[in-house]
Protein backbone atom coordinates (compact mmCIF):
# COMPACT_ATOMS: atom_id res chain seq x y z
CA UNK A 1 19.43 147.89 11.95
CA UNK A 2 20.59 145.48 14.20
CA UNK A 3 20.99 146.48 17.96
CA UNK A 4 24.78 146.44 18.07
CA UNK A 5 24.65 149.10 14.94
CA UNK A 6 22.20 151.14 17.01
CA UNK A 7 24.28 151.23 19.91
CA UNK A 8 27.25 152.59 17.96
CA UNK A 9 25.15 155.30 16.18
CA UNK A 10 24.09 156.16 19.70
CA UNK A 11 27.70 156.18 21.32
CA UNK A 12 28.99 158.43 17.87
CA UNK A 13 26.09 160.63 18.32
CA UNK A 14 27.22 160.78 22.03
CA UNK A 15 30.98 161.42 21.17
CA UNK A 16 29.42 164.30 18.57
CA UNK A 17 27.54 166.42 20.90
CA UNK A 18 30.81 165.65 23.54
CA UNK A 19 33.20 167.08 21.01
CA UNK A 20 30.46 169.76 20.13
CA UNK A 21 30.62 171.31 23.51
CA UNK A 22 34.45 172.02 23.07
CA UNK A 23 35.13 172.03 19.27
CA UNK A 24 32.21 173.46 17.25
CA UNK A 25 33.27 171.19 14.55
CA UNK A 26 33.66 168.41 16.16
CA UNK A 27 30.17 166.56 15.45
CA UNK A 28 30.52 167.42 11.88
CA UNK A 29 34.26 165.79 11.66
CA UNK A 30 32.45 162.96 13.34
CA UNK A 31 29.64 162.23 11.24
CA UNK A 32 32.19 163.43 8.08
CA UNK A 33 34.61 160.61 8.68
């Protein structure tokens, strides 16, 4: 993986765990779509 693919894994796990806090779906729709 190049670094610019790691970085956006990183910032869509970051969004996840974001949305996690107020929608308890929210990482799944993330890693879903």
């Amino acid at each position: 993986m190049t670094k610019s693919m790691k970085e956006c894994v990183r910032a869509a796990l970051s969004v996840s765990y974001r949305y996690d806090i107020y929608l308890p779906t929210g990482g799944v729709a993330t890693f879903v779509i």
